[in-house]
C-alpha atoms as a PDB file:
ATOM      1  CA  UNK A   1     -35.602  21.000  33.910  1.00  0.00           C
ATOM      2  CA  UNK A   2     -38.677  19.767  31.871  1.00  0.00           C
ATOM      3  CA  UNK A   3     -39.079  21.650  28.826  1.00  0.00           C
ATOM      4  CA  UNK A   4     -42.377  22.422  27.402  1.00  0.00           C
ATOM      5  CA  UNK A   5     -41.411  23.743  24.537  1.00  0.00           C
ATOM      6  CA  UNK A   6     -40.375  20.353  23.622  1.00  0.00           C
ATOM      7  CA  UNK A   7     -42.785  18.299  25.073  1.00  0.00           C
ATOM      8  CA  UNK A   8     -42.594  15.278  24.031  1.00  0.00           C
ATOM      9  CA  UNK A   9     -41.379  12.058  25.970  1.00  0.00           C
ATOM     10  CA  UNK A  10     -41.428   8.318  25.051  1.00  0.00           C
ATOM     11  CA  UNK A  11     -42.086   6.417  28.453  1.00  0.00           C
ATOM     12  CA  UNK A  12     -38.154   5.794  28.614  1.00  0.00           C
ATOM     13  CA  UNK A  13     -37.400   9.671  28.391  1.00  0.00           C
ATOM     14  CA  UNK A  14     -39.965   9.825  31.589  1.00  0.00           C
ATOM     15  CA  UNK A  15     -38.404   7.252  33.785  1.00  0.00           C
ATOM     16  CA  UNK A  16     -34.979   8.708  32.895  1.00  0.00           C
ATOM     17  CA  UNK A  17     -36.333  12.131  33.818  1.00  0.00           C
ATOM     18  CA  UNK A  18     -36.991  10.893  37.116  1.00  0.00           C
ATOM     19  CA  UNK A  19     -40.337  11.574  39.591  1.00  0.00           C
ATOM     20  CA  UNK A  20     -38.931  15.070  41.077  1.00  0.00           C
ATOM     21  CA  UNK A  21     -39.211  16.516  37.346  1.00  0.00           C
ATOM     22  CA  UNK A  22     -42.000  14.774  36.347  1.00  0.00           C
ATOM     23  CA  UNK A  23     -43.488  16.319  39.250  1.00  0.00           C
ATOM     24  CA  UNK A  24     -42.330  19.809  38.389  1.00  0.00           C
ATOM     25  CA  UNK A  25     -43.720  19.020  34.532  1.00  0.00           C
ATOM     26  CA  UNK A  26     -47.387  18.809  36.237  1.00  0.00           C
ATOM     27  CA  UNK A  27     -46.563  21.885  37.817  1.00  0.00           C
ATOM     28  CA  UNK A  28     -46.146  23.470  34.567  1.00  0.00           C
ATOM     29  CA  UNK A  29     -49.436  22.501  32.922  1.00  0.00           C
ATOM     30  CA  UNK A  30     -51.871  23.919  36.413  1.00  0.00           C
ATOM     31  CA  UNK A  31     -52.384  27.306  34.487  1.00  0.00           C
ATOM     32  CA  UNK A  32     -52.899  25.617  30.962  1.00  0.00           C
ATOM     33  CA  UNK A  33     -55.005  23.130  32.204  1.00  0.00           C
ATOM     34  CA  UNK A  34     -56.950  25.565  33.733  1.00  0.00           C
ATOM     35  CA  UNK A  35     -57.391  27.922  30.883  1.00  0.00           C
ATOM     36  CA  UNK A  36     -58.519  24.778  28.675  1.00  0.00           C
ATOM     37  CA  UNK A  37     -61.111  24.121  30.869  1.00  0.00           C
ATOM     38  CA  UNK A  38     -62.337  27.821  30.944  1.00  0.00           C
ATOM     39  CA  UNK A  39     -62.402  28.270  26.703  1.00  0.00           C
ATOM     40  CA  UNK A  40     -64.492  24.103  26.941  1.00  0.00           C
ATOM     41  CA  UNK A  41     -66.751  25.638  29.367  1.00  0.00           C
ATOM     42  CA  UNK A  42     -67.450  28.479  27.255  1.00  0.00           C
ATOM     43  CA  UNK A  43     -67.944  26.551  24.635  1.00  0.00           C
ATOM     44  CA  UNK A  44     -70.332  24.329  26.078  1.00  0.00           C
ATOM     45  CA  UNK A  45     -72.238  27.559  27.477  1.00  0.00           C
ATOM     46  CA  UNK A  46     -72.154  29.350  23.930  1.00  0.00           C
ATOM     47  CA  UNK A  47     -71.715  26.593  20.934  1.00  0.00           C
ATOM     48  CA  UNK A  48     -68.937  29.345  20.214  1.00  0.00           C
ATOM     49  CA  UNK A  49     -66.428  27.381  18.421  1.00  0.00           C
ATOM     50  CA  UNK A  50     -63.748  29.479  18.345  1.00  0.00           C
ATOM     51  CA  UNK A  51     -63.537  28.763  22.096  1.00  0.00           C
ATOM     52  CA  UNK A  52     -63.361  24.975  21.755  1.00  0.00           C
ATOM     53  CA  UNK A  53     -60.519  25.636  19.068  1.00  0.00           C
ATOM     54  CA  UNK A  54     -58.618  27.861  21.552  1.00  0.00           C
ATOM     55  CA  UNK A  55     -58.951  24.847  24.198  1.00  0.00           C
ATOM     56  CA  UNK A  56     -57.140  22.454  21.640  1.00  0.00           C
ATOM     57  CA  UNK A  57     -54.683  24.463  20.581  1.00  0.00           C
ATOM     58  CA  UNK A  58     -54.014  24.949  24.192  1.00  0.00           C
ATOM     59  CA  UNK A  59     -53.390  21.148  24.972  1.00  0.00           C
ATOM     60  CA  UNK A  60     -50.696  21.006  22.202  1.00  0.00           C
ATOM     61  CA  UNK A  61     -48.476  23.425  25.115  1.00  0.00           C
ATOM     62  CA  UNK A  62     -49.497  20.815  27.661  1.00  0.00           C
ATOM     63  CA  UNK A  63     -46.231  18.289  28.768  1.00  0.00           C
ATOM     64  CA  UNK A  64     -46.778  14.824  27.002  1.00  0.00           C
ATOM     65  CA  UNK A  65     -45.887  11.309  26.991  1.00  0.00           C
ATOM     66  CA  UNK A  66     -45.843   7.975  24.796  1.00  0.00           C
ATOM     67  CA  UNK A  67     -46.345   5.549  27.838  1.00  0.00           C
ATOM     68  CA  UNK A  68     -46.730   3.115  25.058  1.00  0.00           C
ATOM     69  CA  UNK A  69     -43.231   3.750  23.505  1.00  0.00           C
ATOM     70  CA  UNK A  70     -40.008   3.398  25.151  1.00  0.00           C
ATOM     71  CA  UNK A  71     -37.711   4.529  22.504  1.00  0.00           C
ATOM     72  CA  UNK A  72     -37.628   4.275  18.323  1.00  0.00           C
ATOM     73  CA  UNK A  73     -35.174   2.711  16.206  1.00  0.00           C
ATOM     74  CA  UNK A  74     -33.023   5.043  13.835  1.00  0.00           C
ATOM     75  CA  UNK A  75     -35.029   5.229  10.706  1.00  0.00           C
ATOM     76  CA  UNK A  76     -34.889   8.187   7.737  1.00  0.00           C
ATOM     77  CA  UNK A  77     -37.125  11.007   7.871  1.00  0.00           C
ATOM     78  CA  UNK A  78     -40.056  11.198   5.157  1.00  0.00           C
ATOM     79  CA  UNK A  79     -41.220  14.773   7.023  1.00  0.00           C
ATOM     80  CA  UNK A  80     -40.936  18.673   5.640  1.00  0.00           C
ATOM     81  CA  UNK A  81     -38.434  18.978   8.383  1.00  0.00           C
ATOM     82  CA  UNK A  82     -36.912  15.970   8.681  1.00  0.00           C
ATOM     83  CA  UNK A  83     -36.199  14.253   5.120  1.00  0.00           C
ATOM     84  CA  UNK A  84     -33.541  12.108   4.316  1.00  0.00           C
ATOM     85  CA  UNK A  85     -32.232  12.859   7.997  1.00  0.00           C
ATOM     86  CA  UNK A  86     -31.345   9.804  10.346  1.00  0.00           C
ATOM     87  CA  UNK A  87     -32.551  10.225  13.369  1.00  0.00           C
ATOM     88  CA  UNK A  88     -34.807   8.517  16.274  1.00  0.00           C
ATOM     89  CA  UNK A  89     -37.988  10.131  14.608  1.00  0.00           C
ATOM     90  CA  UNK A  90     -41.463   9.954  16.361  1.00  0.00           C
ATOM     91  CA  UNK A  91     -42.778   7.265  13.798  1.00  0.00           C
ATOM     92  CA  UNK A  92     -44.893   4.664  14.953  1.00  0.00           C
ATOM     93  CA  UNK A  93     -43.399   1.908  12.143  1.00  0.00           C
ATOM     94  CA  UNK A  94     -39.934   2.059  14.207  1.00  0.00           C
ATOM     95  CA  UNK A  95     -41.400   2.368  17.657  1.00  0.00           C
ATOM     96  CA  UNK A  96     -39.898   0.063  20.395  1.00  0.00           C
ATOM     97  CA  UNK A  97     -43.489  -0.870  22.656  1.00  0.00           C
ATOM     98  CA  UNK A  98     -43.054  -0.352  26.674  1.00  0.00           C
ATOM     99  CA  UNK A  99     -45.331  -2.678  27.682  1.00  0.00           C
ATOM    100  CA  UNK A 100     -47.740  -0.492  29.072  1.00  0.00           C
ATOM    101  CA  UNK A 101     -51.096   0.634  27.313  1.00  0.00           C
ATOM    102  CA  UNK A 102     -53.309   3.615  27.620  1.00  0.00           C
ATOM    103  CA  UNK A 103     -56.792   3.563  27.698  1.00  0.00           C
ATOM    104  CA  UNK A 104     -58.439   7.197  26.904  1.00  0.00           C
ATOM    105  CA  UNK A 105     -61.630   7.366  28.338  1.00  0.00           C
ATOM    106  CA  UNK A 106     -63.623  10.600  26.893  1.00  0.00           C
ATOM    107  CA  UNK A 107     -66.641  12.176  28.146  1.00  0.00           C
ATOM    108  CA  UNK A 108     -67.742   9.628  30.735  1.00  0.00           C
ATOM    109  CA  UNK A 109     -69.178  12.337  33.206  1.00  0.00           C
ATOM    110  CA  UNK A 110     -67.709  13.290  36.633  1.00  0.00           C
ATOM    111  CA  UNK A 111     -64.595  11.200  36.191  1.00  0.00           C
ATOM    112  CA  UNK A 112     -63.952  11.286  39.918  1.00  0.00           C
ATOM    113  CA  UNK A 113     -66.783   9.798  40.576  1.00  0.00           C
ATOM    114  CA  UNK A 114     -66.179   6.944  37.738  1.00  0.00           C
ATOM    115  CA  UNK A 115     -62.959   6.545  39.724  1.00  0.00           C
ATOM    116  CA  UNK A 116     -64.392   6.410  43.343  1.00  0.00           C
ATOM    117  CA  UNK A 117     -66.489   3.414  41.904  1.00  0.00           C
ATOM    118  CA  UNK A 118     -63.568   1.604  40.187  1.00  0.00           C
ATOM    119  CA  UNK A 119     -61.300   1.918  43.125  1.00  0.00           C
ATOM    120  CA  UNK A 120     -64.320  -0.110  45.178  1.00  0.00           C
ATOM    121  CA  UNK A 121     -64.880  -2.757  42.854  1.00  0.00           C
ATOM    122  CA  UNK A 122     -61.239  -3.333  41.788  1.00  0.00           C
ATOM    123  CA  UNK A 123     -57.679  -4.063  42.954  1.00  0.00           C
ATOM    124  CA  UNK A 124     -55.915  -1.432  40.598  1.00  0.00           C
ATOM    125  CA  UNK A 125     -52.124  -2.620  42.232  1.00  0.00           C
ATOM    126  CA  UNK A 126     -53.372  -6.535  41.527  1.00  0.00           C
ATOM    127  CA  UNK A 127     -54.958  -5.464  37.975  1.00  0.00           C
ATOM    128  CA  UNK A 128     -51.664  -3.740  37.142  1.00  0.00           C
ATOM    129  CA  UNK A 129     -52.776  -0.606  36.399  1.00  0.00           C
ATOM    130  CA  UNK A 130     -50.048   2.201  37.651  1.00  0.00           C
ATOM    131  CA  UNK A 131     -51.633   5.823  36.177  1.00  0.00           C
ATOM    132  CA  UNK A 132     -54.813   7.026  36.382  1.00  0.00           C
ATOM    133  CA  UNK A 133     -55.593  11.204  35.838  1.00  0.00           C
ATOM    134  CA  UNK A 134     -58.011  13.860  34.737  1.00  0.00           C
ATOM    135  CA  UNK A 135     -57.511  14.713  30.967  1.00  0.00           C
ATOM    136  CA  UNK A 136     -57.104  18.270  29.959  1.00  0.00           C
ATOM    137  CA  UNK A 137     -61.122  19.242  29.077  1.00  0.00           C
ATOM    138  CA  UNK A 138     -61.960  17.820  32.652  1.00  0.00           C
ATOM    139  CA  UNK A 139     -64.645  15.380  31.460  1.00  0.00           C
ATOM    140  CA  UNK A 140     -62.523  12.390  31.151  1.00  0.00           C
ATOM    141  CA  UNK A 141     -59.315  10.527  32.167  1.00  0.00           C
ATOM    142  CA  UNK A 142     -56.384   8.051  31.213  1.00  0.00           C
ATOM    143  CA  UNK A 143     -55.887   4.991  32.419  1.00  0.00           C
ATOM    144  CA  UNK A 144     -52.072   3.383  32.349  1.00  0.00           C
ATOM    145  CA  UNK A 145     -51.559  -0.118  32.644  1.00  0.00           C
ATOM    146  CA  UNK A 146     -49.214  -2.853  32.260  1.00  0.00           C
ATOM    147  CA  UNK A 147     -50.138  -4.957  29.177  1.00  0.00           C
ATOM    148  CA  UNK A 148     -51.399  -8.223  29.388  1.00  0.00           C
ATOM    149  CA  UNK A 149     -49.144 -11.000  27.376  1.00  0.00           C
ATOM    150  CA  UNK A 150     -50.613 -10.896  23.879  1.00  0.00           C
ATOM    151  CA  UNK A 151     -51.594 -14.291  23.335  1.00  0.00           C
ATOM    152  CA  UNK A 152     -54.180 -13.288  26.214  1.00  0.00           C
ATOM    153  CA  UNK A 153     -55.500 -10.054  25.050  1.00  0.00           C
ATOM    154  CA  UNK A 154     -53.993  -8.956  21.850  1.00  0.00           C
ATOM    155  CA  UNK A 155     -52.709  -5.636  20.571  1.00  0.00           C
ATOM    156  CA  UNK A 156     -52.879  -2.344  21.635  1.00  0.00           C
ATOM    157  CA  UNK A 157     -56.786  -1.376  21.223  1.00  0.00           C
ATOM    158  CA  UNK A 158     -57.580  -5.012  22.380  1.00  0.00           C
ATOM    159  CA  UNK A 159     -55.720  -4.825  25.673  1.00  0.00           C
ATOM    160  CA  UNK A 160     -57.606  -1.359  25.636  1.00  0.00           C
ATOM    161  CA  UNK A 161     -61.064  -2.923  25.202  1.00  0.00           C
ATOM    162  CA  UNK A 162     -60.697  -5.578  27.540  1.00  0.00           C
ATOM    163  CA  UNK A 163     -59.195  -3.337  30.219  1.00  0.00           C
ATOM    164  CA  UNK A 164     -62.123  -1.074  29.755  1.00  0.00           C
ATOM    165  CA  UNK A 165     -64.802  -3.833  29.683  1.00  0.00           C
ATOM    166  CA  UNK A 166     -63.077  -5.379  33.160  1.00  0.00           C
ATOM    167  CA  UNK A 167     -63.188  -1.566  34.667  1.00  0.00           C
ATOM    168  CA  UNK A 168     -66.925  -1.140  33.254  1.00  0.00           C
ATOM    169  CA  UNK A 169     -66.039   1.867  31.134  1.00  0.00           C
ATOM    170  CA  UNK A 170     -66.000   0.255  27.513  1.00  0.00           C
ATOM    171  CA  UNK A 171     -68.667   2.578  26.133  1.00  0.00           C
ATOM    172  CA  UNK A 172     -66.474   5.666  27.048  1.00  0.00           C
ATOM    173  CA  UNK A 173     -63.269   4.492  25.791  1.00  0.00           C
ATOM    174  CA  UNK A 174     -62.022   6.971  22.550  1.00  0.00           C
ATOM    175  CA  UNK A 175     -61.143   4.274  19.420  1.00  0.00           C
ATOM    176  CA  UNK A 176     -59.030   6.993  17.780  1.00  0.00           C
ATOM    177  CA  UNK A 177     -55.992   6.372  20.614  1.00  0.00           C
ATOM    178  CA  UNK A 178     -55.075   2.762  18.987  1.00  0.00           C
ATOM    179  CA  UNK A 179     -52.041   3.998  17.529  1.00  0.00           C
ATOM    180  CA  UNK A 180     -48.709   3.114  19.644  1.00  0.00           C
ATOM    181  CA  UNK A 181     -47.386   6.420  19.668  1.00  0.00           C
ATOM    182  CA  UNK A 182     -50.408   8.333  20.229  1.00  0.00           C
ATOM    183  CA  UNK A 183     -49.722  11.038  23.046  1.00  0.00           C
ATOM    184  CA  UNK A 184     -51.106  11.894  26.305  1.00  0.00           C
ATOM    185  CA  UNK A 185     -51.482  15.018  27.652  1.00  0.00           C
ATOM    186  CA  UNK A 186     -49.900  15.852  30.744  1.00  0.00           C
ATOM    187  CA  UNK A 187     -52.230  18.002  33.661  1.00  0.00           C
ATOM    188  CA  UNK A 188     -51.583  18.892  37.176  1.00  0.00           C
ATOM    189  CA  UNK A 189     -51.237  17.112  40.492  1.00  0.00           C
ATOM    190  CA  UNK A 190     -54.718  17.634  42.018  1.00  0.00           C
ATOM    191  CA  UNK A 191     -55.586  16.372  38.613  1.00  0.00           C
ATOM    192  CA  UNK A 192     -53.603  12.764  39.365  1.00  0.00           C
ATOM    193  CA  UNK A 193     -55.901  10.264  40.987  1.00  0.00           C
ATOM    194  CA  UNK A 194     -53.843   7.060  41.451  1.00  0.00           C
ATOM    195  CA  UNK A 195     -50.035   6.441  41.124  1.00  0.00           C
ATOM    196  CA  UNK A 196     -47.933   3.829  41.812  1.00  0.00           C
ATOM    197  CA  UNK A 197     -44.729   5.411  41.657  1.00  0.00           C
ATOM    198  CA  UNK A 198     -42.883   2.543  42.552  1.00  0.00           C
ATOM    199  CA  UNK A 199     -44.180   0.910  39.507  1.00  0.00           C
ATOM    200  CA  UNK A 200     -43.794   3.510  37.310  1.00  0.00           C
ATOM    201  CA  UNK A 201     -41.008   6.067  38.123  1.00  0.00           C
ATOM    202  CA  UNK A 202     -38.876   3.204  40.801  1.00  0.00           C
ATOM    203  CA  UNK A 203     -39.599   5.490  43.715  1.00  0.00           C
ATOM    204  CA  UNK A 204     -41.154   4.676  47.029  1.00  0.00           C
ATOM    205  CA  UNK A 205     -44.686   6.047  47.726  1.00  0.00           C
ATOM    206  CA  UNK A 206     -44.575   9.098  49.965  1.00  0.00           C
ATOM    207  CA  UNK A 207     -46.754   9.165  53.025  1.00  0.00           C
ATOM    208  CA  UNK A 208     -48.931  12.143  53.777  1.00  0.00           C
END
C-alpha cells in the first residue's frame, strides 16, 4: 500500500509500485486536494494569509514524485538527521536522471481549457509527452515528458523552456522547478488529464 506518510518516490520507486497503487495513491490525495483548494479560495476571497499558509502546508501530505530521478547513488548525509549516515539520500548532487522532465506550469488560468487547446494543436503521443494533471491549488498543471537528447535541447530548465515554447505556455512555466529532484505533487484522478500508461507505468490503456 502507498504510504503517505512517506511520500516520497523517485520515478523508479513509481514504476516499481506499479499503476494499481499509483492509482490508489491519487485516491488518497481527493480529500487533501480538495481542502487545498478550499483554504486558496479563501484566500483569494479574503487576502487572509493564514489560509494560503494552511493550503501549503497541506500539499506537503499530498503523495509525490521525482519523475526526473530514477534512483541516487549512496552518498553521506550532511543533514540534522542524517549526518555521517550512508544512505541513498534525496540529494540532487548524487541523483541518477530518468530521462523524463517536468514542466510546472503555474497560474495559467482554467488549465482545462489550456489543455483542450494543446490537445488540438499537438500530437502529445508523437511529442513524447506521457503526464499531464491539475496541480494541487487548481490554477495550474504539470506536464511530463520524455527528454529530448541534450545536444538538441540542453538541461533540465532548457528542455523545460523549449517544451513550453512548442506547447505555447512559456510565459506560465514556474523557473523555480529547475532543480532535478524537485517534487511534484500528487492529486486525484478527475484531476489527471492525459496518460499514457503504457509509456509510463508498462500497462495497456484501459477502454471506457
Amino acid at each position: 500500500m502507498f504510504r503517505i506518510t512517506y511520500q516520497v518516490r523517485t520515478y523508479l520507486e513509481c514504476v516499481q509500485m506499479g499503476w494499481e497503487e499509483w492509482q490508489q495513491a491519487m485516491k488518497t490525495a481527493i480529500p487533501i486536494v480538495c481542502e487545498i483548494r478550499r483554504e486558496y479560495k479563501a484566500y483569494l476571497d479574503t487576502g487572509d494569509e493564514t489560509h494560503k499558509q494552511k493550503a501549503d502546508e497541506l500539499k506537503k501530505t499530498l503523495p509525490g514524485a521525482c519523475f526526473q530521478v530514477s534512483d541516487y547513488a549512496v552518498s553521506i548525509g550532511t543533514k540534522k538527521f542524517n549526518k555521517g549516515k550512508r544512505g541513498r539520500w534525496r540529494e540532487m548532487l548524487y541523483a541518477y536522471l530518468s530521462g523524463l522532465v517536468v514542466i510546472d506550469v503555474d497560474h495559467c488560468g482554467n488549465p482545462h481549457e489550456v489543455f483542450v487547446r494543446i490537445q488540438k494543436e499537438h500530437d502529445l503521443k508523437a511529442e513524447g509527452i506521457l503526464l499531464v494533471y491539475v496541480s494541487a491549488r487548481g490554477e495550474g498543471m504539470k506536464i511530463v515528458f520524455k527528454a529530448r537528447p541534450a545536444e538538441q535541447w540542453g538541461n533540465l530548465i532548457c528542455q523545460q523552456y523549449e517544451m513550453a515554447s512548442l506547447l505555447g505556455i512559456l510565459d506560465y512555466v514556474d523557473d523555480a522547478c529547475k532543480d532535478s529532484n524537485r517534487l511534484s505533487w500528487i492529486t486525484g484522478p478527475d484531476d489527471v488529464l492525459y496518460c499514457d500508461t503504457k509509456e509510463l507505468f508498462n500497462v495497456e490503456p484501459q477502454n471506457d
